[in-house]
Protein backbone atom coordinates (compact mmCIF):
# COMPACT_ATOMS: atom_id res chain seq x y z
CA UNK A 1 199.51 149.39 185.39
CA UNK A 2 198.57 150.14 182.12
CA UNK A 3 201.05 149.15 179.10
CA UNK A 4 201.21 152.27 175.94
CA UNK A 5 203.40 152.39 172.63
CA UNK A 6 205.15 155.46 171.98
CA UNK A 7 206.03 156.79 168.23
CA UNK A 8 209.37 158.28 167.95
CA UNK A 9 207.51 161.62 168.07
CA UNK A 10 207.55 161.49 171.32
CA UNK A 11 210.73 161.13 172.44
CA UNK A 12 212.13 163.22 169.99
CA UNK A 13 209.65 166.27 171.51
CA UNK A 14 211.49 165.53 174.81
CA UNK A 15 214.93 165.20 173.37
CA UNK A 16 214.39 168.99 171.85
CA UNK A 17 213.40 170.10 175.54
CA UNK A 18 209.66 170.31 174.25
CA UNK A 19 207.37 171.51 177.39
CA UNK A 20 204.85 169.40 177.57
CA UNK A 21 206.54 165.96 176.60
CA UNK A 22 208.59 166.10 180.04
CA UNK A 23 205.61 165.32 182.46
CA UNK A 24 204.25 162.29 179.78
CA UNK A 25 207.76 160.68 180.01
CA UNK A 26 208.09 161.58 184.01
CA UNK A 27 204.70 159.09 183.90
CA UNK A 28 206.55 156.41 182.66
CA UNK A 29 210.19 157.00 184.62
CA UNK A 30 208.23 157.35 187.56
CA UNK A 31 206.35 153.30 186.76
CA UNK A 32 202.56 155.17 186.31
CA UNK A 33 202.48 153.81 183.03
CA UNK A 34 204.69 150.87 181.24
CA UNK A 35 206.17 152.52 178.25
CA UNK A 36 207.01 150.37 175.12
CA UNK A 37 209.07 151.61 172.01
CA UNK A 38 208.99 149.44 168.57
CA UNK A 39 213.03 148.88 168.01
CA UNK A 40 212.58 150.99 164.91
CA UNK A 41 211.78 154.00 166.99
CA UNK A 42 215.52 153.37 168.10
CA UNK A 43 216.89 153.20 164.64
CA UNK A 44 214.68 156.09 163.84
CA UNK A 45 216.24 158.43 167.10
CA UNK A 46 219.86 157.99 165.79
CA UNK A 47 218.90 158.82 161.91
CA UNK A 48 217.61 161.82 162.61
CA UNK A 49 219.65 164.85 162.00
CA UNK A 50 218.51 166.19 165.29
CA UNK A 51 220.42 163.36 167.03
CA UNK A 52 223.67 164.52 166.22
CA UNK A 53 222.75 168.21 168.77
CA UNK A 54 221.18 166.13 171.51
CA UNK A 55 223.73 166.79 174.53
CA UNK A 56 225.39 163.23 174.30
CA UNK A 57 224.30 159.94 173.77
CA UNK A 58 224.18 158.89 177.52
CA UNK A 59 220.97 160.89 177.06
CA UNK A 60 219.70 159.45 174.62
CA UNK A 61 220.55 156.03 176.30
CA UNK A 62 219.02 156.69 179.46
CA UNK A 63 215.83 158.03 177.82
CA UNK A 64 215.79 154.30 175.58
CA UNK A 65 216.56 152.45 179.14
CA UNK A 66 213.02 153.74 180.16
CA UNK A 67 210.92 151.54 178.01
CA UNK A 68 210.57 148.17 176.80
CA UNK A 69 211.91 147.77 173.47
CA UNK A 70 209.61 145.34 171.34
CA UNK A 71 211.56 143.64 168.46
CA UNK A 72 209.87 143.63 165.28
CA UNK A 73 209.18 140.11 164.79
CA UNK A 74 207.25 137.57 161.97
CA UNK A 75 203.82 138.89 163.08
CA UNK A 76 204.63 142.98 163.68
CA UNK A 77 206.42 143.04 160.15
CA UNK A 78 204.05 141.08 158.47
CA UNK A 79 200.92 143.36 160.09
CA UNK A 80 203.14 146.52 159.31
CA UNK A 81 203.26 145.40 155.74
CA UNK A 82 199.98 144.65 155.65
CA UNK A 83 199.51 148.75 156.78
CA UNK A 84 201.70 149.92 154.38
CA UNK A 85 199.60 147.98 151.90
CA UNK A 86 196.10 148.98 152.79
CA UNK A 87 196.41 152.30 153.86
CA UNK A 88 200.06 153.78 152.22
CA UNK A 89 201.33 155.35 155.42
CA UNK A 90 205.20 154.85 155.23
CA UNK A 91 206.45 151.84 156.55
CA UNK A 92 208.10 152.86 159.89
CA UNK A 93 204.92 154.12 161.05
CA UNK A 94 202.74 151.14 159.50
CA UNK A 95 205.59 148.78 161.79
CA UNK A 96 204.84 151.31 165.06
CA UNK A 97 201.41 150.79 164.24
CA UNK A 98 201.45 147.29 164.17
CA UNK A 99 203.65 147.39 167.37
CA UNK A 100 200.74 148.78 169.03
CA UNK A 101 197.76 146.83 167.61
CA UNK A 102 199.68 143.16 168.14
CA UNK A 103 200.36 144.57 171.86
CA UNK A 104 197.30 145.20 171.93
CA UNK A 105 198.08 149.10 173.74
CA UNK A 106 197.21 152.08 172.95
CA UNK A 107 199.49 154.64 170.39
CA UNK A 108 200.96 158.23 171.76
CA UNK A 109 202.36 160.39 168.56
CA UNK A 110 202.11 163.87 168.38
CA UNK A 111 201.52 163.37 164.69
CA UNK A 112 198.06 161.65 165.13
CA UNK A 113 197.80 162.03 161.36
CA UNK A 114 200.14 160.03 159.73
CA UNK A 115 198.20 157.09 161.68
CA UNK A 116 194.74 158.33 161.44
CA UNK A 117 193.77 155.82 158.77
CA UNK A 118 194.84 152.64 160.32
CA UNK A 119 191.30 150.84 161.58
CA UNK A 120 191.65 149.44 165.13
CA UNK A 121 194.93 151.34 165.86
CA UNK A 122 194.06 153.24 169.20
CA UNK A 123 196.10 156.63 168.75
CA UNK A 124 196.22 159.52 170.76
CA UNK A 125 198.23 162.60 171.14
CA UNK A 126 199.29 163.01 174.98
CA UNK A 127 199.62 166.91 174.91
């Protein structure tokens, strides 16, 4: 079973009832594919305005209780900053990035951009 990181993009296209994120996150409810989430992507879900129209947060929670949350520890923060650094993307996406290259799995955003200059960081939009 192969192991992937998901940007908050993602979720927050299924959240909204976007189309094609549904069958990418059956994958992972259905065990296909382990699904991981940086725990900022969960700080970054409940900031959003969108967040407040989602139909309840035993939605939101039972979306979350799909994945494995990775904590942003010594070595993600201090690779994150070191993204930030080198390549000026903001730093929640330099810490998802570094989620993903410490993990050592590949990226799904459906803003491929904002990650596009990270070296090494496997990215890929999954619709």
């Amino acid at each position: 079973m192969s192991e992937i990181v998901l940007d908050t993009t993602i979720l927050i296209d299924h959240l909204r009832g976007y189309g094609p994120a549904e069958p990418f996150i059956k994958k992972i409810e259905n065990g296909e594919v382990t699904g991981k989430i940086s725990m900022l992507t969960v700080a970054e879900l409940f900031a959003g305005k969108d967040s407040a129209n989602w139909r309840g947060m035993d939605e939101v929670m039972q979306l979350l209780d799909l994945f494995v949350k990775v904590p942003v520890d010594e070595i993600i923060a201090a690779k994150g900053g070191m993204i930030r650094r080198d390549y000026g993307i903001n730093i929640m996406d330099a810490i998802i990035a570094a989620t993903a290259l410490v993990n050592g799995s590949r990226l799904y955003t459906s803003n491929l951009e904002d990650f596009k200059p990270v070296k090494g960081l496997d990215a890929e939009s999954p619709y």
